[in-house]
N, C-alpha and C. Protein backbone atom coordinates (compact mmCIF):
# COMPACT_ATOMS: atom_id res chain seq x y z
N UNK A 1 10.07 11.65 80.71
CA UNK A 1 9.10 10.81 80.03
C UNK A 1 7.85 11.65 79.77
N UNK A 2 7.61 11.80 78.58
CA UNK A 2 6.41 12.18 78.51
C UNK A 2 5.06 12.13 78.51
N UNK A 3 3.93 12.87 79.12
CA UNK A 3 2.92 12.75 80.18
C UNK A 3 2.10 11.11 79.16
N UNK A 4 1.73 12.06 78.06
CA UNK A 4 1.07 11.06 77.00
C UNK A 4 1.94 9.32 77.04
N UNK A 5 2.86 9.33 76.45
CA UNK A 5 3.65 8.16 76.57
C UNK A 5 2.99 7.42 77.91
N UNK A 6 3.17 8.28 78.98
CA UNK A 6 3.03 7.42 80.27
C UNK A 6 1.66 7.12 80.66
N UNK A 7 0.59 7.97 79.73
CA UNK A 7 -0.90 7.47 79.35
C UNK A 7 -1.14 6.58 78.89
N UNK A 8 -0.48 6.25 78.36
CA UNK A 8 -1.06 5.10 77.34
C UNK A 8 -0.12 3.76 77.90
N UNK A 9 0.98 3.79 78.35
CA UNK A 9 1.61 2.87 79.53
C UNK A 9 0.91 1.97 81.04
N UNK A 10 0.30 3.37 81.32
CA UNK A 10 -0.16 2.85 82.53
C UNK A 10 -1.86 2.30 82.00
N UNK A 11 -2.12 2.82 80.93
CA UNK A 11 -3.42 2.07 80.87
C UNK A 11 -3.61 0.76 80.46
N UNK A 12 -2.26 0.41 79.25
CA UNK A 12 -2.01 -1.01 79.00
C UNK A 12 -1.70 -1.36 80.38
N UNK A 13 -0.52 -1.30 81.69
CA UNK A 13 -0.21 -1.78 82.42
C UNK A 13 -1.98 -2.37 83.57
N UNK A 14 -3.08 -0.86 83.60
CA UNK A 14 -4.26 -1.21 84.22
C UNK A 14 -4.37 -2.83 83.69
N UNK A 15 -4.81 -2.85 82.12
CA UNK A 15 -5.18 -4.08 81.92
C UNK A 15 -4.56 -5.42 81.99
N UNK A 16 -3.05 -5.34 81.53
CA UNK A 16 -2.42 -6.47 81.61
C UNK A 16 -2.42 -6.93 83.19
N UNK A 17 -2.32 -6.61 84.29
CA UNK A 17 -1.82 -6.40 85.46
C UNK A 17 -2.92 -7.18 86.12
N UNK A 18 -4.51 -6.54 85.96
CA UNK A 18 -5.87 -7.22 85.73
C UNK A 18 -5.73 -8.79 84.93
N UNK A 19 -5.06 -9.21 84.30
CA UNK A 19 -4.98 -9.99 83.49
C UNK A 19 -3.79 -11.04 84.06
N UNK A 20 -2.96 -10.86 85.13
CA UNK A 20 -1.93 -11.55 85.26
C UNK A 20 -1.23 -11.80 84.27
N UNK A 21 -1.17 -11.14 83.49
CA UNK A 21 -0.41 -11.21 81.83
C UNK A 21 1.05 -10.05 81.59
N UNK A 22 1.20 -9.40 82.58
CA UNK A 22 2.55 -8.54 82.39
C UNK A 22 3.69 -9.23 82.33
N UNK A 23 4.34 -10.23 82.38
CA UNK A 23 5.26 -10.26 81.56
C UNK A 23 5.66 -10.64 80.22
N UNK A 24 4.52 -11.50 79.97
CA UNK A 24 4.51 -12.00 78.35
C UNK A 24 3.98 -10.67 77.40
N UNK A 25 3.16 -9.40 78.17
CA UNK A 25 2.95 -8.29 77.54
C UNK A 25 4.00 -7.33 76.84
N UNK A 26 5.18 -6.86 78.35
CA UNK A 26 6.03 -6.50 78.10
C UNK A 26 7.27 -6.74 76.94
N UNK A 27 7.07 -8.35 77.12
CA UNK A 27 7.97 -9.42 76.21
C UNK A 27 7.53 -9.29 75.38
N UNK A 28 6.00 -8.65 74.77
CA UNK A 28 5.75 -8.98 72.93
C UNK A 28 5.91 -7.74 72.75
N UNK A 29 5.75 -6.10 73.72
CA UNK A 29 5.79 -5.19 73.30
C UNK A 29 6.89 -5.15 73.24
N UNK A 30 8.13 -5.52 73.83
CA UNK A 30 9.69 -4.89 73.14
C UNK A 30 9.39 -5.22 72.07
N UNK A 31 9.31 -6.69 71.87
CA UNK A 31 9.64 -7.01 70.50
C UNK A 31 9.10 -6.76 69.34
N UNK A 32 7.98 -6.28 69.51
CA UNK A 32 7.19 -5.05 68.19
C UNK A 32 7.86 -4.02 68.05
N UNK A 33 7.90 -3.51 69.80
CA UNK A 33 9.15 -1.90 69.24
C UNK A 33 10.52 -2.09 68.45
N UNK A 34 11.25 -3.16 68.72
CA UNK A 34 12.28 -3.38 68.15
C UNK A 34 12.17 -3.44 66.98
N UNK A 35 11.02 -4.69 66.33
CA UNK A 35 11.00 -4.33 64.95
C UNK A 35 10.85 -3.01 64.20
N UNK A 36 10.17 -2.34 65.22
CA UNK A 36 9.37 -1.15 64.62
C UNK A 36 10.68 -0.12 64.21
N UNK A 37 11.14 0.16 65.46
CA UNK A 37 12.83 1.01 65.45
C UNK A 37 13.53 0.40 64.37
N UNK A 38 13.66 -1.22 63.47
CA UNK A 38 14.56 -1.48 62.86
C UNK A 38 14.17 -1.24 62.12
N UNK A 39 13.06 -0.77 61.16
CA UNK A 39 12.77 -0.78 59.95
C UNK A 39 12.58 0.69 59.55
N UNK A 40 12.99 1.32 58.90
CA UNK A 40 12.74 2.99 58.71
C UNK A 40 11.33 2.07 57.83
N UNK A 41 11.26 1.28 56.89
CA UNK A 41 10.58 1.53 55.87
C UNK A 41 8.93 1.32 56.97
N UNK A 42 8.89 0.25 57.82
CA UNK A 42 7.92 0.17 59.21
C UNK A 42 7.46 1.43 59.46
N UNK A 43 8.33 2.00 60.15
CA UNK A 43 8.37 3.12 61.07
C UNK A 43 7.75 4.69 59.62
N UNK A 44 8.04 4.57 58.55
CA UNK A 44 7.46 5.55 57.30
C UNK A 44 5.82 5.01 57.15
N UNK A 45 5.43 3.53 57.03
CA UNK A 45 4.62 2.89 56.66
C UNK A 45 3.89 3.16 57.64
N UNK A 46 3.49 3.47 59.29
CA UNK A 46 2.37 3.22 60.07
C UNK A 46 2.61 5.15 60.38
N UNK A 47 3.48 5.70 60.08
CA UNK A 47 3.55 7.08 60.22
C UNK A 47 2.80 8.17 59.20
N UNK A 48 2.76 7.33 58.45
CA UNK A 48 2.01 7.94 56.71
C UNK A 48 0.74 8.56 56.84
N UNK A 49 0.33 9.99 56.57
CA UNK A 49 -0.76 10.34 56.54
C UNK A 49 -1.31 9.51 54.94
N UNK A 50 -0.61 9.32 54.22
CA UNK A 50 -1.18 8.84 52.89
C UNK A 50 -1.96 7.22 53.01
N UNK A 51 -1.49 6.76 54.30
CA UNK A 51 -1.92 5.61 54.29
C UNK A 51 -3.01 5.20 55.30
N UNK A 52 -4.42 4.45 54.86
CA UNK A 52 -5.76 4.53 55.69
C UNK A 52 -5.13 3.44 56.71
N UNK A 53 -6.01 3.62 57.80
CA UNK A 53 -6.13 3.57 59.14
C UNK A 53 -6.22 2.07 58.91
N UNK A 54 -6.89 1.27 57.76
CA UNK A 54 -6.95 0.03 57.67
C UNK A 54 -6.10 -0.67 57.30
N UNK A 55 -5.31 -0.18 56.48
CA UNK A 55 -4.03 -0.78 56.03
C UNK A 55 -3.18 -0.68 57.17
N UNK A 56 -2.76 0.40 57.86
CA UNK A 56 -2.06 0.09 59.00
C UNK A 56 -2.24 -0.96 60.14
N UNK A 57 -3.36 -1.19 60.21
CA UNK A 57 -4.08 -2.28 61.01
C UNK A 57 -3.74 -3.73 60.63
N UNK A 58 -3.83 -3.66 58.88
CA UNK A 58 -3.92 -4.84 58.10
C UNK A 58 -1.87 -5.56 58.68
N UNK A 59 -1.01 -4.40 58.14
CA UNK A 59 0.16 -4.82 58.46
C UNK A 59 0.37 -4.92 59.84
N UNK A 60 0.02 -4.40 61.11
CA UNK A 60 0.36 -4.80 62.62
C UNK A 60 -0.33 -6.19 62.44
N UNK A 61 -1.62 -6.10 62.37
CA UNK A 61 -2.29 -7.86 62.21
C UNK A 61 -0.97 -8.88 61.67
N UNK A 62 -0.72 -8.46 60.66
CA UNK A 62 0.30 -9.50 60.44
C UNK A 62 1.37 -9.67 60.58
N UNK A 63 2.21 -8.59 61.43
CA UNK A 63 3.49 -8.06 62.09
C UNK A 63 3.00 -9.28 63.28
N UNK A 64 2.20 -8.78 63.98
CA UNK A 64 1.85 -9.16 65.65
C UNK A 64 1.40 -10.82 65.22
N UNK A 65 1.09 -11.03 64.38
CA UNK A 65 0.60 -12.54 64.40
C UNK A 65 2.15 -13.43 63.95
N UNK A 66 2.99 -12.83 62.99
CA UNK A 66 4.14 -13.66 62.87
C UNK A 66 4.85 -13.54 64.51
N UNK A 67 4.97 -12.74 65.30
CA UNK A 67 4.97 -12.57 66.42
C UNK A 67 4.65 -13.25 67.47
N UNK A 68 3.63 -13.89 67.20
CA UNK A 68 2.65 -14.56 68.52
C UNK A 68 2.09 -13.11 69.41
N UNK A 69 1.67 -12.18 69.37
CA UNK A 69 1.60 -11.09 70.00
C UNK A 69 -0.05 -11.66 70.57
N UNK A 70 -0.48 -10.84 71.71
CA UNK A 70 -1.52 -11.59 71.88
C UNK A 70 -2.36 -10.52 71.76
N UNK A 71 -4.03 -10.78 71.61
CA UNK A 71 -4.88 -9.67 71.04
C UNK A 71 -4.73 -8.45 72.40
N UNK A 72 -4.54 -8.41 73.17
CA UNK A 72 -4.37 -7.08 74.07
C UNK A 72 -3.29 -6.69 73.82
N UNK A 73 -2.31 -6.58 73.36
CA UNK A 73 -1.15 -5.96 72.68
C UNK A 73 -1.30 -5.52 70.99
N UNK A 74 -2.11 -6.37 71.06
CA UNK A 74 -2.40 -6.45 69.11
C UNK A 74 -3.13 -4.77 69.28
N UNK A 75 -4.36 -5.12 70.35
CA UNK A 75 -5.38 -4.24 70.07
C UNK A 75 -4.56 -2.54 70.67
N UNK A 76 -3.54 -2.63 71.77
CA UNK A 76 -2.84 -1.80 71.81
C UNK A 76 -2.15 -1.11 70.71
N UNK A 77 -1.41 -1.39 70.47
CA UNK A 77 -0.92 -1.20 68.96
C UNK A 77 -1.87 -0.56 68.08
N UNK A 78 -2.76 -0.96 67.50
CA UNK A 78 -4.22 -0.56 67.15
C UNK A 78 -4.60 0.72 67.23
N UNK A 79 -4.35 1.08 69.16
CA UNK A 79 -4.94 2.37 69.74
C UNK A 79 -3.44 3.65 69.47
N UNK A 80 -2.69 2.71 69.71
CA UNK A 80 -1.30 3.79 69.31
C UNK A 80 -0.98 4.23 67.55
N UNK A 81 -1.28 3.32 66.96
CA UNK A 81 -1.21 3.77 65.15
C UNK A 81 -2.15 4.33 65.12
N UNK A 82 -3.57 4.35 65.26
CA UNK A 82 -4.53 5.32 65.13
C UNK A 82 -4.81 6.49 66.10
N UNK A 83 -4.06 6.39 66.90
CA UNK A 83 -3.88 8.14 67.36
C UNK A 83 -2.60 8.65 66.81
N UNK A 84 -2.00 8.14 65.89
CA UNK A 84 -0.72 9.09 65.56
C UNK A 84 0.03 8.71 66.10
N UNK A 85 0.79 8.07 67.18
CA UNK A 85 1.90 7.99 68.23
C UNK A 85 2.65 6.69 67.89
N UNK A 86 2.86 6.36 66.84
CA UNK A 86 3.48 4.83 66.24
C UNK A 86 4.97 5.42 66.49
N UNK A 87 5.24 6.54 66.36
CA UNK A 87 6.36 7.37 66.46
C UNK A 87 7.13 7.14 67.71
N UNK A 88 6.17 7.13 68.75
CA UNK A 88 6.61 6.85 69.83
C UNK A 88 6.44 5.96 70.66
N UNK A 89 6.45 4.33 69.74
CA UNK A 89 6.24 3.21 70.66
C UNK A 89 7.50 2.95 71.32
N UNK A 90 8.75 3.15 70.62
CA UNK A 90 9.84 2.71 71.76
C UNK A 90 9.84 3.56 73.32
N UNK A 91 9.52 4.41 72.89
CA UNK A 91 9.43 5.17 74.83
C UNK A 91 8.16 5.11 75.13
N UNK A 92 7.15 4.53 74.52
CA UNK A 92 5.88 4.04 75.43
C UNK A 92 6.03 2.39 76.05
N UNK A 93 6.78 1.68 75.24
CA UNK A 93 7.45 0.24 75.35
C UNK A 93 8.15 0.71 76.90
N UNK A 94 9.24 1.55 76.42
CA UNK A 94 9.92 1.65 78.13
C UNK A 94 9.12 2.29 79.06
N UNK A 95 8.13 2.93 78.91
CA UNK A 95 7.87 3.47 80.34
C UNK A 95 6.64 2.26 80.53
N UNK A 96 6.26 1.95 79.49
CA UNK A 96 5.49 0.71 80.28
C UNK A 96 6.12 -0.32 80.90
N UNK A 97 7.02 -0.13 80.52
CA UNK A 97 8.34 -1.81 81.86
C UNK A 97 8.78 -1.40 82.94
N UNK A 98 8.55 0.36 82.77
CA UNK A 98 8.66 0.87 84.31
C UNK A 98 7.96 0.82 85.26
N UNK A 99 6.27 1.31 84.67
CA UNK A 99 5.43 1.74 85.08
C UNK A 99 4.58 -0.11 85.62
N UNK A 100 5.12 -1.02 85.24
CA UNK A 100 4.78 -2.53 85.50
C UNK A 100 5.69 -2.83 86.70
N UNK A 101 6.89 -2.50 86.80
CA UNK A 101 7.92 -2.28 87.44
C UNK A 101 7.76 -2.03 88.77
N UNK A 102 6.78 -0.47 89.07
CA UNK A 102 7.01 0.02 89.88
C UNK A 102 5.34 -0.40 90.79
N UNK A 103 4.31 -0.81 89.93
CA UNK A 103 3.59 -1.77 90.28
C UNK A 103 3.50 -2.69 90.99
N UNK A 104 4.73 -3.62 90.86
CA UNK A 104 4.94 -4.81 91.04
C UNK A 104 6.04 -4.51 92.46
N UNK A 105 6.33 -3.50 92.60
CA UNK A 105 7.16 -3.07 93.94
C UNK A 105 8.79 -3.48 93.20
N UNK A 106 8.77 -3.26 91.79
CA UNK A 106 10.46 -3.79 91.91
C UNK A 106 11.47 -2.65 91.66
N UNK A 107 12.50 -2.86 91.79
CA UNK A 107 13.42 -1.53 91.75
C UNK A 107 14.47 -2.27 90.80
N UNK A 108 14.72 -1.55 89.48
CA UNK A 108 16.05 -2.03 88.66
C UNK A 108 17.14 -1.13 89.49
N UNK A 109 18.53 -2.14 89.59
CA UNK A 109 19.91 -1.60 90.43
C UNK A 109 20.43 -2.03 89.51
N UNK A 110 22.02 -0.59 89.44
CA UNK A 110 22.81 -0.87 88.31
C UNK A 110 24.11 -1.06 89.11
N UNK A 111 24.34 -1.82 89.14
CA UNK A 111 25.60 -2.30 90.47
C UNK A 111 27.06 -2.12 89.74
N UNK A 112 27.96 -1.40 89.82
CA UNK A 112 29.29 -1.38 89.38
C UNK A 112 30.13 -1.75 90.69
N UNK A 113 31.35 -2.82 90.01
CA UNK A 113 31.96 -3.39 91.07
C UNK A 113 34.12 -2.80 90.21
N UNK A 114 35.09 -2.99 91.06
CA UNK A 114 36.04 -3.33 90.69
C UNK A 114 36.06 -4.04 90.18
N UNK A 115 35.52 -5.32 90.36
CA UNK A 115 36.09 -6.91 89.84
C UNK A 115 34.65 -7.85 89.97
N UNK A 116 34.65 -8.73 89.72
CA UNK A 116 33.25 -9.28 89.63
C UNK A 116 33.00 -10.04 90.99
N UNK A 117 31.77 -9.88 91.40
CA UNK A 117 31.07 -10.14 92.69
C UNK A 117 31.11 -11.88 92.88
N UNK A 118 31.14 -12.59 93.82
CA UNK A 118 30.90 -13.71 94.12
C UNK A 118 28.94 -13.97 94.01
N UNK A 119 28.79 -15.27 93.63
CA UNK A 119 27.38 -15.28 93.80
C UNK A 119 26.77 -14.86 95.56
N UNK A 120 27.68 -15.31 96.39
CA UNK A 120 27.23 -14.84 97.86
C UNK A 120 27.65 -13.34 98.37
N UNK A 121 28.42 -13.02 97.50
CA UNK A 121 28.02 -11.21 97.43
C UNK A 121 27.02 -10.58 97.17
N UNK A 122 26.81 -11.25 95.90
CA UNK A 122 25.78 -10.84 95.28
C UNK A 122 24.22 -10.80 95.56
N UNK A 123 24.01 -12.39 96.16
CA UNK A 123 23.08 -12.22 97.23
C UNK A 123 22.57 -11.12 98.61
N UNK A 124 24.27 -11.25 99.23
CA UNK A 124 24.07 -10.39 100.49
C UNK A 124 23.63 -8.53 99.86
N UNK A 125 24.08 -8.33 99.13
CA UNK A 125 24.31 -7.34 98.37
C UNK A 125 22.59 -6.62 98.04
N UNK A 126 22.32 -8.20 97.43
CA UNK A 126 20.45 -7.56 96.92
C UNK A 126 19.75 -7.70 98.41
N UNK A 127 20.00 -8.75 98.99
CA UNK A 127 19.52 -8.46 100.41
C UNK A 127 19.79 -6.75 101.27
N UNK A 128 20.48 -6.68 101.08
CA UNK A 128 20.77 -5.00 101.68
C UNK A 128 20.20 -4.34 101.22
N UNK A 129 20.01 -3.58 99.52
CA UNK A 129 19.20 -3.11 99.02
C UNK A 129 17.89 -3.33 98.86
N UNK A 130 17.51 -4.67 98.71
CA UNK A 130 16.11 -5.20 99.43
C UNK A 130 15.55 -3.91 100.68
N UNK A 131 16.23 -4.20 101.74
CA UNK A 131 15.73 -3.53 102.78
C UNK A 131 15.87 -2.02 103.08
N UNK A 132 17.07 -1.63 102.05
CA UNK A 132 17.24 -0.11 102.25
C UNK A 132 15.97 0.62 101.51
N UNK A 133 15.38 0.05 100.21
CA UNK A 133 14.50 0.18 99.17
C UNK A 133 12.81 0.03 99.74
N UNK A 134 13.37 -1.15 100.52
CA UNK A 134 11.65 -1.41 100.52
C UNK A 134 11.37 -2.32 99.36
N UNK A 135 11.85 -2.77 98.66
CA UNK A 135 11.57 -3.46 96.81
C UNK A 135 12.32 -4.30 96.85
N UNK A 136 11.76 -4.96 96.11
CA UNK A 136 12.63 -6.28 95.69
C UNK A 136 13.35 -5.49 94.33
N UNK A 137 14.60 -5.60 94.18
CA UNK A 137 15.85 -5.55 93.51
C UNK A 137 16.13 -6.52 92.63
N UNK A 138 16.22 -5.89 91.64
CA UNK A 138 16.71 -6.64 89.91
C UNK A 138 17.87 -5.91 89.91
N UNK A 139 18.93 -6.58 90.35
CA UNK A 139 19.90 -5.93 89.66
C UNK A 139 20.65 -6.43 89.02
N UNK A 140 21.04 -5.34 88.16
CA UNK A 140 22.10 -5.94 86.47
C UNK A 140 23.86 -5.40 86.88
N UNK A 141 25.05 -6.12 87.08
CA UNK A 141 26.02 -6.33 87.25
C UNK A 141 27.25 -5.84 86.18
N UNK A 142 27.99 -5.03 86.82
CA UNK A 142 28.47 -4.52 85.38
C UNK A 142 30.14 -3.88 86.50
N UNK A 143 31.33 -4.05 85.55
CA UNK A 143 32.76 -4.07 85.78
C UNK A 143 33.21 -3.03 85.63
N UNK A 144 33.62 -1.29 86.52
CA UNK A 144 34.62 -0.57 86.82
C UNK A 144 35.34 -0.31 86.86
N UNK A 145 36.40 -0.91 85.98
CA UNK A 145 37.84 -0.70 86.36
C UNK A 145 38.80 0.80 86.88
N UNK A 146 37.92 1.72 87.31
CA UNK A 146 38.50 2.44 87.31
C UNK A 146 37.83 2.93 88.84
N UNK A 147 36.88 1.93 89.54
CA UNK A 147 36.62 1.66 90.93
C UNK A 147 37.77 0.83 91.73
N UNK A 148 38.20 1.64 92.86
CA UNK A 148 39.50 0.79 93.57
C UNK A 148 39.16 -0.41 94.31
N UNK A 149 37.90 -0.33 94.55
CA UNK A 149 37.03 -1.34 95.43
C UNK A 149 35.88 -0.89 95.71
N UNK A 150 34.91 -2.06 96.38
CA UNK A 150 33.82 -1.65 96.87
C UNK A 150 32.84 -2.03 95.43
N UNK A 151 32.02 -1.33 95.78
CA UNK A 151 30.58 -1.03 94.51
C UNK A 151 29.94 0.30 94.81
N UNK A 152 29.16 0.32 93.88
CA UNK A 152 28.73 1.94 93.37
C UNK A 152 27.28 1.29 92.88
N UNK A 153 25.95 1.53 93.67
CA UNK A 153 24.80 1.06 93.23
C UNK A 153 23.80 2.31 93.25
N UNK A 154 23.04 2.01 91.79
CA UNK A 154 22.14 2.84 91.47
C UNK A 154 21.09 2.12 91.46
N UNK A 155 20.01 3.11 92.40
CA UNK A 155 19.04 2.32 92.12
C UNK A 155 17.65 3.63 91.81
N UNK A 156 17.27 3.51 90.51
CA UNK A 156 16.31 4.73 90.42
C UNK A 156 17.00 6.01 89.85
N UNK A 157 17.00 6.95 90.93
CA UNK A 157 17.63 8.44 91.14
C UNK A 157 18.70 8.53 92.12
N UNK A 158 18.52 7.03 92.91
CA UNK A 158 19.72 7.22 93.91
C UNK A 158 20.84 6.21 93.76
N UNK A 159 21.90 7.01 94.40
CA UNK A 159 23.13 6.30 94.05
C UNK A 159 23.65 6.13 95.54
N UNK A 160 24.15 4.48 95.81
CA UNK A 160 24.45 4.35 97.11
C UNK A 160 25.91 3.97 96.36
N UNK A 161 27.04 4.71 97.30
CA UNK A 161 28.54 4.77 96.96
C UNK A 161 29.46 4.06 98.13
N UNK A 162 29.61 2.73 97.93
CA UNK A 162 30.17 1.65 98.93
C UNK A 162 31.66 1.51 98.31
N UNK A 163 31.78 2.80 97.12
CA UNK A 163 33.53 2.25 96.63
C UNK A 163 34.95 2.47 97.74
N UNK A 164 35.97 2.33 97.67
CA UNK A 164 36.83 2.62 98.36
C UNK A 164 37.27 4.48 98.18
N UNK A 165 36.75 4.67 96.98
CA UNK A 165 37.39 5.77 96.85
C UNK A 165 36.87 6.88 97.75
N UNK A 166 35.64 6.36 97.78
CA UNK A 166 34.59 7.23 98.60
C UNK A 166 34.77 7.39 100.23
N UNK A 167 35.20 6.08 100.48
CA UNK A 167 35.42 5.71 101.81
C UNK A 167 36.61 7.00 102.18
N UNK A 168 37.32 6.38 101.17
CA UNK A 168 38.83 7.14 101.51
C UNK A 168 38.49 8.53 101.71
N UNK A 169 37.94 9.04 101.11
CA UNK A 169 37.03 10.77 100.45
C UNK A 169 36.74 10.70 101.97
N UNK A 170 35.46 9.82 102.71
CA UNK A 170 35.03 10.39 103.74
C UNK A 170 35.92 10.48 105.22
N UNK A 171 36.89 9.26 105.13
CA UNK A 171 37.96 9.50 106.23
C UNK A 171 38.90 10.88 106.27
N UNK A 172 39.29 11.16 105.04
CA UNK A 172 40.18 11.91 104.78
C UNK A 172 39.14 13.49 105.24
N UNK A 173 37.79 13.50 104.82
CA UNK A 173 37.23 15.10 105.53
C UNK A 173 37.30 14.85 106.73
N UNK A 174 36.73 13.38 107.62
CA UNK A 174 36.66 13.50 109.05
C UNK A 174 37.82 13.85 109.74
N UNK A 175 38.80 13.64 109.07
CA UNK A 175 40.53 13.66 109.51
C UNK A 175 40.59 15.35 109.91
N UNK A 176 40.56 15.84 108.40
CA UNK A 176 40.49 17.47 108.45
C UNK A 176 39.60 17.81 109.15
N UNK A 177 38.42 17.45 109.65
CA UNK A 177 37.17 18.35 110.41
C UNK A 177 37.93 18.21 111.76
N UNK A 178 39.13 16.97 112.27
CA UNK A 178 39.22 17.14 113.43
C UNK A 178 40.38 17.72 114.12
């Protein structure tokens, strides 16, 4: 992630955060970036050296207002088209949901299972990582078929490996070490 990107992330995050307003923030900034990413003709239009600083303003005003966007996102936006970096609102969008994220003490987990978890797995499951983490755990649920059992959870940079295959992997060295 780059340093700038994560400048201008954590300073929206200072204010929204101040504001008790981070999640409806986050929620209007995807959805500006999204538009922004869908439109080449958008994404040419606020990138344009040919085009004044006011006109770019003029169209976010009315991007962000069909939107409901609220004026601290509006005025964000604002600070990112007029420094040049409209280019790079989708990875200022994500590192600001990180950087709110990691604020807020939460940890996204990417949980791969064989087969799909029971809701009281799933519970016991975030409870464990709860406490291995320190964080409260968001995790998003997703099917392996090529896991024999168990789960395979990422959380961050780390990967906790509860599959069978692994298991099997570690019996089978202790076997040979003895």
């Amino acid at each position: 992630m780059k340093s700038a990107n994560l400048q201008y992330a954590n300073a929206l995050a200072d204010v929204v955060l101040a504001q008790g307003a981070a999640e409806p923030a986050a929620a209007q900034l995807r959805e500006f970036s999204s538009a922004y990413s869908e439109s080449p003709e958008l994404q040419n239009f606020l990138g344009s050296p040919a085009v004044s600083a006011e006109d770019r303003r003029g169209v976010i005003e009315k991007i962000a207002t069909r939107l409901g966007t609220s004026k601290i996102i509006r005025n964000f936006l604002f600070v990112i088209v007029d420094h040049r970096r409209a280019h790079n609102l989708p990875e200022i969008a994500d590192a600001f949901q990180e950087v709110v994220r990691q604020r807020q003490g939460i940890a996204e987990a990417q949980v791969y299972s064989a087969v799909r978890l029971t809701e009281a797995q799933k519970a016991e499951l975030t409870q464990s990582l709860t406490r291995l983490t320190g964080k409260t755990v968001d995790p998003n649920y997703f099917i392996d078929p090529e896991l024999l059992g168990g789960a395979l959870v990422r959380v961050g940079d780390t990967i906790y490996d509860g599959s069978l295959r692994n298991q099997l992997e570690q019996m089978r060295a202790r076997l040979a070490a003895e």
